[in-house]
N, C-alpha and C. Protein backbone atom coordinates (compact mmCIF):
# COMPACT_ATOMS: atom_id res chain seq x y z
N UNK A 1 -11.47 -0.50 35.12
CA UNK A 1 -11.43 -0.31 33.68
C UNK A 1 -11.81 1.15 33.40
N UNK A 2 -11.06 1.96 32.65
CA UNK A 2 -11.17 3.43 32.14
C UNK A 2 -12.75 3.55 31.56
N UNK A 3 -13.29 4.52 31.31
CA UNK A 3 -14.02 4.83 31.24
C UNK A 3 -13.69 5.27 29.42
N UNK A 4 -13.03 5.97 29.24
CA UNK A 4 -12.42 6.01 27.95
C UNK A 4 -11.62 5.70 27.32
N UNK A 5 -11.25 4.92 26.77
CA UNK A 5 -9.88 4.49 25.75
C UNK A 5 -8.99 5.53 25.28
N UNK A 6 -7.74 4.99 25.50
CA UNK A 6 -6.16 5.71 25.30
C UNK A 6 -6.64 6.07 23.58
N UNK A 7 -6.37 6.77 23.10
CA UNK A 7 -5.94 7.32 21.48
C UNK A 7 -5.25 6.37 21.00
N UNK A 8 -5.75 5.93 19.85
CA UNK A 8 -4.55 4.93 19.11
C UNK A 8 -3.05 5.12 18.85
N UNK A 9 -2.16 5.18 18.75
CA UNK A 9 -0.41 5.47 18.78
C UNK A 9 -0.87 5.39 17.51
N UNK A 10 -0.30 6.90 17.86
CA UNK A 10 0.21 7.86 15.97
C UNK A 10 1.46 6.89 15.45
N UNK A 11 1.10 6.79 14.04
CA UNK A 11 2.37 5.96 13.64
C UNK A 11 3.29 7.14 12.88
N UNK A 12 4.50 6.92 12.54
CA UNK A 12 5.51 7.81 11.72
C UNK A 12 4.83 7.76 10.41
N UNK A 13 4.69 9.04 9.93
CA UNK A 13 4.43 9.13 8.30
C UNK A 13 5.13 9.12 8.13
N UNK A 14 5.15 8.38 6.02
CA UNK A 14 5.84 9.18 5.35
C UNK A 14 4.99 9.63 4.17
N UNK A 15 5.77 10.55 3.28
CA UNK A 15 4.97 10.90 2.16
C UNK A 15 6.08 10.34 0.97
N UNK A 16 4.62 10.20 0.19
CA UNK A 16 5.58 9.64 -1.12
C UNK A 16 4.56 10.34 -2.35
N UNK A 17 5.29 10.41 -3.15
CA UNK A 17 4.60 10.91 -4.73
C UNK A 17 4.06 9.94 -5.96
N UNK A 18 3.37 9.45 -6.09
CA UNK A 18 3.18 8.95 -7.44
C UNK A 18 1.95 9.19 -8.27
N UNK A 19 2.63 8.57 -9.85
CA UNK A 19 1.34 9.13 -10.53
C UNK A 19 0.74 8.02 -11.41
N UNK A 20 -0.35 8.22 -11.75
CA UNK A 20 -1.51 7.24 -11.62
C UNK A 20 -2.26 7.47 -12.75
N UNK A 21 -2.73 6.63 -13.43
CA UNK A 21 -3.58 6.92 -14.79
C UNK A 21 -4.91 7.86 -13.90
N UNK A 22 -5.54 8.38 -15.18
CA UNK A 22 -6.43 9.48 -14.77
C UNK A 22 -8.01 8.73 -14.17
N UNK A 23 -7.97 7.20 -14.85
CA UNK A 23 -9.11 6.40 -14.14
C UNK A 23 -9.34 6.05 -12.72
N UNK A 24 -8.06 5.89 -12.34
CA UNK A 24 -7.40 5.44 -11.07
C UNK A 24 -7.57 6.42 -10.25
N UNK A 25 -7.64 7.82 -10.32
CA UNK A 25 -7.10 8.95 -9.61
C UNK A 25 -8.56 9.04 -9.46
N UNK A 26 -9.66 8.96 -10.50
CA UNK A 26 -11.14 9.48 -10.09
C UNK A 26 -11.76 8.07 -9.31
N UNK A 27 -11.48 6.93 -9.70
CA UNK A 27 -11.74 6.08 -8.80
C UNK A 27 -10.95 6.17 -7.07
N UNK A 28 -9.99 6.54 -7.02
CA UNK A 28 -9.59 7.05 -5.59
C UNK A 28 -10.58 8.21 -4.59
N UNK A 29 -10.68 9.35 -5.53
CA UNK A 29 -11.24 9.90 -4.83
C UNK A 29 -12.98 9.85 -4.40
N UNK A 30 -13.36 9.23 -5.49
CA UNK A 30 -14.57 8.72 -5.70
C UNK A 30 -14.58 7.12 -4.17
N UNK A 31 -13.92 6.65 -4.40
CA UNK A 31 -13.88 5.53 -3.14
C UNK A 31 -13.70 6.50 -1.85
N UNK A 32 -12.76 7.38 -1.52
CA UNK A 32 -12.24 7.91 -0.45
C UNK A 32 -13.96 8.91 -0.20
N UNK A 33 -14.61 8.90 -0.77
CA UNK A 33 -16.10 9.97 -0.59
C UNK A 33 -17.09 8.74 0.08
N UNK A 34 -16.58 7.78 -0.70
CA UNK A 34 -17.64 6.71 -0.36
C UNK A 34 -17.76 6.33 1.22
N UNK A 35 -16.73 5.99 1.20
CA UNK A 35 -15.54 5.74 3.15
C UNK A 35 -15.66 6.66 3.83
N UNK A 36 -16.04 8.10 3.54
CA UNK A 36 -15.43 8.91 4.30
C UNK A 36 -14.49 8.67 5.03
N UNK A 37 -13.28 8.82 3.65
CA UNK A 37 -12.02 8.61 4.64
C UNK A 37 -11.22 9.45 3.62
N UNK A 38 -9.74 10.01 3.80
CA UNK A 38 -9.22 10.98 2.97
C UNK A 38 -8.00 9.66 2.16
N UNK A 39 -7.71 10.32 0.66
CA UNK A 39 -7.05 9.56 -0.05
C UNK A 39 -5.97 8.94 0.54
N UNK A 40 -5.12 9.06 1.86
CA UNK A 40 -3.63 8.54 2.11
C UNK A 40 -4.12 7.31 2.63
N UNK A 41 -5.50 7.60 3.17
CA UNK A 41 -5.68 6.40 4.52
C UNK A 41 -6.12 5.31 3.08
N UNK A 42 -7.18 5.65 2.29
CA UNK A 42 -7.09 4.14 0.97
C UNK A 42 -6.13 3.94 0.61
N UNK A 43 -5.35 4.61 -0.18
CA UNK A 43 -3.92 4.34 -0.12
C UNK A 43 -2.94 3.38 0.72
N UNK A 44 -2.68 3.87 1.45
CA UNK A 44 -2.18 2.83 2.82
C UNK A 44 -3.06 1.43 2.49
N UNK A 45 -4.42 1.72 3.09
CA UNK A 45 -4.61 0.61 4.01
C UNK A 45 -4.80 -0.15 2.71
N UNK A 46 -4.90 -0.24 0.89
CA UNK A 46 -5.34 -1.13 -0.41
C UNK A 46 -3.62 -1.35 -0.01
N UNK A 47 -2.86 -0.89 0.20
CA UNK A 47 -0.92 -1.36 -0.05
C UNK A 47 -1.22 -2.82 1.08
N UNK A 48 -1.42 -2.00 2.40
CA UNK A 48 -1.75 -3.10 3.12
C UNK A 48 -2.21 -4.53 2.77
N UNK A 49 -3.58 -4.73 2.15
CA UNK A 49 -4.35 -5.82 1.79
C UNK A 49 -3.15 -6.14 0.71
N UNK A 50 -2.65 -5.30 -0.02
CA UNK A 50 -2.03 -6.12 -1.00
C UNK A 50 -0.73 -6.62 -0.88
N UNK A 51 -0.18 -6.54 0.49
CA UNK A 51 1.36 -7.07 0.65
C UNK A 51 0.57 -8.00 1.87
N UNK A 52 -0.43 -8.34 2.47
CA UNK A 52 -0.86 -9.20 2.91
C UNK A 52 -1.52 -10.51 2.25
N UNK A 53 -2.22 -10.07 0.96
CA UNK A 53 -2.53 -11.03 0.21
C UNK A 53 -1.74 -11.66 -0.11
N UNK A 54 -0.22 -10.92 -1.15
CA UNK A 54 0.38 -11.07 -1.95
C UNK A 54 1.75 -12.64 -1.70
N UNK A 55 0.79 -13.78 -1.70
CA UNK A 55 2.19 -14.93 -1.33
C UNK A 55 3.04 -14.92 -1.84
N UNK A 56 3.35 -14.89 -3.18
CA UNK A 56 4.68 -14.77 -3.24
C UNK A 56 5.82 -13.37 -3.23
N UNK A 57 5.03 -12.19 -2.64
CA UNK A 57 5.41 -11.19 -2.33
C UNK A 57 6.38 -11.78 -1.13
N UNK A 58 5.38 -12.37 0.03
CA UNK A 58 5.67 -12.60 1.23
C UNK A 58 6.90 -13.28 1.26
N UNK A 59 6.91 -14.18 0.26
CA UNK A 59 7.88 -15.57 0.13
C UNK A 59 9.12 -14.76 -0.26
N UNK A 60 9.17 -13.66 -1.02
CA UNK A 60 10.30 -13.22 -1.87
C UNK A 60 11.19 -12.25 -0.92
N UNK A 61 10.19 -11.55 0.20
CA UNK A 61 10.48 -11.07 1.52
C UNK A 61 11.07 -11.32 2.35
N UNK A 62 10.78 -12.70 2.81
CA UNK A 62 11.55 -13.66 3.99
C UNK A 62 12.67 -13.92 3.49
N UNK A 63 12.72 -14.35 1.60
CA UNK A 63 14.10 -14.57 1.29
C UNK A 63 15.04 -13.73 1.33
N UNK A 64 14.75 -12.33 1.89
CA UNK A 64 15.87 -11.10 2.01
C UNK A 64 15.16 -10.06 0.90
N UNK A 65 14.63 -10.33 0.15
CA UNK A 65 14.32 -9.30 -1.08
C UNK A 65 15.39 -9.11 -1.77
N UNK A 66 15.71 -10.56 -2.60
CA UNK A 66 16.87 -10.23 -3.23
C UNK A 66 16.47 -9.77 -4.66
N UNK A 67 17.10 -9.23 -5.41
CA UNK A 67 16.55 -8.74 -6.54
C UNK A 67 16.59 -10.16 -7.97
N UNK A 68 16.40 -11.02 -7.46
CA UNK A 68 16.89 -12.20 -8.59
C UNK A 68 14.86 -12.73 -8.94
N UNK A 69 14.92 -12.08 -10.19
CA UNK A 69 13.92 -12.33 -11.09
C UNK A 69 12.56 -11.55 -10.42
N UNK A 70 13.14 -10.28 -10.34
CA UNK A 70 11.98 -9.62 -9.43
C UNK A 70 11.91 -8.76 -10.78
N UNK A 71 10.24 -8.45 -11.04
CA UNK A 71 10.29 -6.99 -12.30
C UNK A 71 10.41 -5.88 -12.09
N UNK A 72 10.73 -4.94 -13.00
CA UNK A 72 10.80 -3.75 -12.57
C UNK A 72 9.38 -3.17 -12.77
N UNK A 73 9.55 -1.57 -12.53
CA UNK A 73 8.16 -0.95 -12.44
C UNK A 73 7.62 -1.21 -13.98
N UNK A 74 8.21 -1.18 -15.17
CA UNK A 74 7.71 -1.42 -16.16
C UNK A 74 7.10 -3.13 -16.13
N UNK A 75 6.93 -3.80 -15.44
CA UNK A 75 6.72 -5.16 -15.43
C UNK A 75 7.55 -6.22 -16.16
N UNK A 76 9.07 -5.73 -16.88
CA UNK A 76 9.75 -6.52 -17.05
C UNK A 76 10.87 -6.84 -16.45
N UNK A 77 10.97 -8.37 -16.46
CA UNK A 77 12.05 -9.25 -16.03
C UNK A 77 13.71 -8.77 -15.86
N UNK A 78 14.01 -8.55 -15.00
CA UNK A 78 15.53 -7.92 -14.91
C UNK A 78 16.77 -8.80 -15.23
N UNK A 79 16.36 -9.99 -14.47
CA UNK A 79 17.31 -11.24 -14.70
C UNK A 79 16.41 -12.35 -15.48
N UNK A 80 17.09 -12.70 -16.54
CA UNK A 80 16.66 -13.61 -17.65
C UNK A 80 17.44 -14.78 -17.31
């Protein structure tokens, strides 16, 4: 048995942009101080918990992700 452990496998980034009420943005960085951890990694890993929590995310997933009665970013209903 090694004496030291292999480095975890770098995963592929990506970057993405979004914007965020101004409560949200001081609660991010304010959490990311707390963790000592930098904003992408809360980011990530709260998406994580929340497409793991999320059952009927999961359910709507397996069905292909079809777009039938899914909301848009404004939270309304596309198909009525």
């Amino acid at each position: 048995m090694p004496i030291l452990k292999a480095p975890p496998k770098q995963l592929k980034n990506a970057t993405i942009q979004v914007r965020v009420e101004e409560s949200i943005k001081l609660n991010l960085e304010s959490y990311s101080r707390f963790i000592g951890a930098n904003h992408a990694y809360v980011v990530s890993e709260a998406l994580k918990l929340l497409f793991k929590k999320d059952d009927d995310f999961k359910q709507w997933l397996q069905g292909g992700g079809n777009d039938d009665g899914h909301k848009d970013n404004r939270g309304v209903s596309q198909v009525e």
